[in-house]
Protein backbone atom coordinates (compact mmCIF):
# COMPACT_ATOMS: atom_id res chain seq x y z
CA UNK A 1 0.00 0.00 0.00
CA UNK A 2 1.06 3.41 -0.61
CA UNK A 3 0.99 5.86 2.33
CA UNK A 4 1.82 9.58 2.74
CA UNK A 5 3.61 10.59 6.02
CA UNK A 6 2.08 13.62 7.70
CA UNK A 7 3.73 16.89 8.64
CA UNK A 8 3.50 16.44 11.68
CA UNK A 9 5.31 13.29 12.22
CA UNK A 10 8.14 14.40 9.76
CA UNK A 11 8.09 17.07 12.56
CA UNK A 12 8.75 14.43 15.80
CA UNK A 13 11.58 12.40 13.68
CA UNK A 14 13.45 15.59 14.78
CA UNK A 15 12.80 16.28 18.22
CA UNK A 16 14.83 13.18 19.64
CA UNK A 17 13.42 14.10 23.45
CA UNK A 18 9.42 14.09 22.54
CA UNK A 19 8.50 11.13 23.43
CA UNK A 20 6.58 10.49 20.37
CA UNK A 21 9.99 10.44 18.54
CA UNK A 22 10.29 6.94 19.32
CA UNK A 23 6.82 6.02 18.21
CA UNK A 24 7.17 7.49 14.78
CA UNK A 25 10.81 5.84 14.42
CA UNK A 26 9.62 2.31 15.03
CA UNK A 27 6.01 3.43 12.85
CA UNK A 28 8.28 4.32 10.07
CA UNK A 29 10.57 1.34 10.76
CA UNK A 30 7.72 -1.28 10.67
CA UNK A 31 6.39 0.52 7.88
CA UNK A 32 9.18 -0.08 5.79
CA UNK A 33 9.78 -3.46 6.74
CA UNK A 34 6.82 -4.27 5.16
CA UNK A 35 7.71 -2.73 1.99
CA UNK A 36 5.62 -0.22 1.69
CA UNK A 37 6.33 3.16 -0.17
CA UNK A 38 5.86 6.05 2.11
CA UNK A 39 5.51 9.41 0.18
CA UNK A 40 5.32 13.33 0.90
CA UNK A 41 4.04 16.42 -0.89
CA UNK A 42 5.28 19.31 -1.64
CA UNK A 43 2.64 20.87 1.27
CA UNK A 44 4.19 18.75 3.79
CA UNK A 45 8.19 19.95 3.32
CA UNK A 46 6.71 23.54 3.23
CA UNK A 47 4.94 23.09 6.23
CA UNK A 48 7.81 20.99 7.69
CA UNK A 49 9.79 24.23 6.85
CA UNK A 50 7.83 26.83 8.09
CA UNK A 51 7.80 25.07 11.77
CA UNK A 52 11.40 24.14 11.58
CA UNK A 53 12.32 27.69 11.01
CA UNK A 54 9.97 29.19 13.43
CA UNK A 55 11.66 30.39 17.09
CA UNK A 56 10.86 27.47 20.01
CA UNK A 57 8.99 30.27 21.95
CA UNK A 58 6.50 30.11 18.83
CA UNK A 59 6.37 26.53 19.04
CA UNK A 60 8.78 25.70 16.55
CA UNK A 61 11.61 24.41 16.19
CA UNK A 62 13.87 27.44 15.96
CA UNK A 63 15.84 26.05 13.22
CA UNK A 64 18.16 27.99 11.06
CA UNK A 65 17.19 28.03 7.08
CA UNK A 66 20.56 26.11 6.65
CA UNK A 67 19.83 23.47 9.24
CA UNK A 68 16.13 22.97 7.95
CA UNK A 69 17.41 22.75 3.81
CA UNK A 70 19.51 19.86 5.18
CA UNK A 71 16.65 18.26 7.13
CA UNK A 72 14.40 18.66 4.27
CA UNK A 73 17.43 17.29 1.93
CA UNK A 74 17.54 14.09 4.48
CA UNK A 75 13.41 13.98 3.92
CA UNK A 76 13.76 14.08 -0.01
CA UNK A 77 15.99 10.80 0.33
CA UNK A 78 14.11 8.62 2.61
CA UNK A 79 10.45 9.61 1.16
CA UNK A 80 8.95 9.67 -2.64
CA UNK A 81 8.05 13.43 -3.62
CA UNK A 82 4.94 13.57 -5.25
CA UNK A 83 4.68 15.61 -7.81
CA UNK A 84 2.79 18.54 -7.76
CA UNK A 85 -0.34 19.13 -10.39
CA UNK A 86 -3.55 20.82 -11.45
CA UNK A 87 -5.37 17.95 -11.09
CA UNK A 88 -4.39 18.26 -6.84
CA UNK A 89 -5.76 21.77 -7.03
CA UNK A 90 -9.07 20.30 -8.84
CA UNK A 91 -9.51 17.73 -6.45
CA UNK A 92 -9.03 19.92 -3.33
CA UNK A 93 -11.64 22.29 -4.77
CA UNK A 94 -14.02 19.23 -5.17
CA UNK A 95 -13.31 17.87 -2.05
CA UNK A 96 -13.58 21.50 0.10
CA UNK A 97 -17.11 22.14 -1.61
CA UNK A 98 -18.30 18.43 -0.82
CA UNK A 99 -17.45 18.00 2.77
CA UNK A 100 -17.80 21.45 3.34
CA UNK A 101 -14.12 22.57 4.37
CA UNK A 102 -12.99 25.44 6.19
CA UNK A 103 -9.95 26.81 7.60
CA UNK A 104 -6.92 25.03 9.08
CA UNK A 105 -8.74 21.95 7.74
CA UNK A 106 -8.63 22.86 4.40
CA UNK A 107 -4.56 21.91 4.48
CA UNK A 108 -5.59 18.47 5.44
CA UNK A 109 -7.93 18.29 2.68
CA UNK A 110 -5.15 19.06 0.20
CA UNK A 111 -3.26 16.28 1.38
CA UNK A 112 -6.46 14.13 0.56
CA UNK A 113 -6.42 15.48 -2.86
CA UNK A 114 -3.00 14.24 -3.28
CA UNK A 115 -3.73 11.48 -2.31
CA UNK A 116 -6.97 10.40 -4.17
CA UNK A 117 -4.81 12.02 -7.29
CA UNK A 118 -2.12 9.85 -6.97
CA UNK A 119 -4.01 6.71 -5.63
CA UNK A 120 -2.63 6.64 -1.65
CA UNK A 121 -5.17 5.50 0.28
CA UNK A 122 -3.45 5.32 3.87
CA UNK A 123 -1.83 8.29 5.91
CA UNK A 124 0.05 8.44 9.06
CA UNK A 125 -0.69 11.31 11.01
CA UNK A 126 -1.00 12.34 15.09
CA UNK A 127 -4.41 13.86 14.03
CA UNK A 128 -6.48 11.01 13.13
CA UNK A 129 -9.72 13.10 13.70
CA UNK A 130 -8.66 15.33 11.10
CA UNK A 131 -9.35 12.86 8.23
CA UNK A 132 -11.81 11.13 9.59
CA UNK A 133 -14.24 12.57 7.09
CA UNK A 134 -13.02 11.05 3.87
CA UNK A 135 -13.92 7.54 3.81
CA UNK A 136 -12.03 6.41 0.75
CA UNK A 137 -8.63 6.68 3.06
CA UNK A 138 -7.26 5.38 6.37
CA UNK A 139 -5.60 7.61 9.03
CA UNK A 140 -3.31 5.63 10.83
CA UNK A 141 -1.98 6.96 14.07
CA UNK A 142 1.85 5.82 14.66
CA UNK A 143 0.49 4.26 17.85
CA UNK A 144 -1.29 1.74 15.74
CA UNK A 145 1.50 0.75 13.32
């Protein structure tokens, strides 16, 4: 199965001392074991980016652009990029009008749209909640894994 990794649990590979650092690490590691092909978007390093580079007392992680371009460089190796497209644009719009998306949520439903565009059914995410809506995926927390 093909599953995109979340922003927020690129985010918790980096923080060695969270103790959900751990989970994601043996998620990811069990993950891979059983050969399946974990993918990002272009959303998810930009997000990735803008926390990373964001001072601690703003809950970030107060990186510096440097140290972030090689964390996102590390990223770009161990994940598939997926390409970015009209048709995700197309099938965000669709999906924001159907299920009646607003706000932050409407980030999430762009990572849907990816994901019905490119066929990924599965995501691992911390905010299981958030997808809970569209019932052609699966939200998998890293607990579960």
């Amino acid at each position: 199965m093909a599953i995109l990794i979340d922003t927020n649990v690129l985010l918790r590979l980096l923080q060695p001392h969270h103790p959900h650092c751990h989970v994601v690490q043996r998620a990811l590691s069990t993950l891979r074991t059983n050969n399946e092909t974990l993918y990002v978007t272009a959303q998810n390093l930009v997000e990735f980016g803008a926390v990373a580079t964001r001072p601690t007392s703003d809950n970030g992680l107060g990186m510096t652009g440097e140290v972030a371009k090689r964390e996102l460089d590390v990223f770009r190796r161990l994940f598939v990029l997926l390409p970015e497209s009209n048709s995700i644009f197309e099938e965000w719009e669709r999906l924001v009008t159907t299920y009646e998306v607003c706000g932050k949520n409407t980030h999430d439903a762009r990572l849907v749209a990816a994901m019905n565009v490119y066929g990924i059914t599965g995501i691992v995410t911390f905010n299981v909640r958030d997808f809970a809506r569209y019932s052609n995926i699966s939200a998998l927390h890293p607990d579960t894994i």
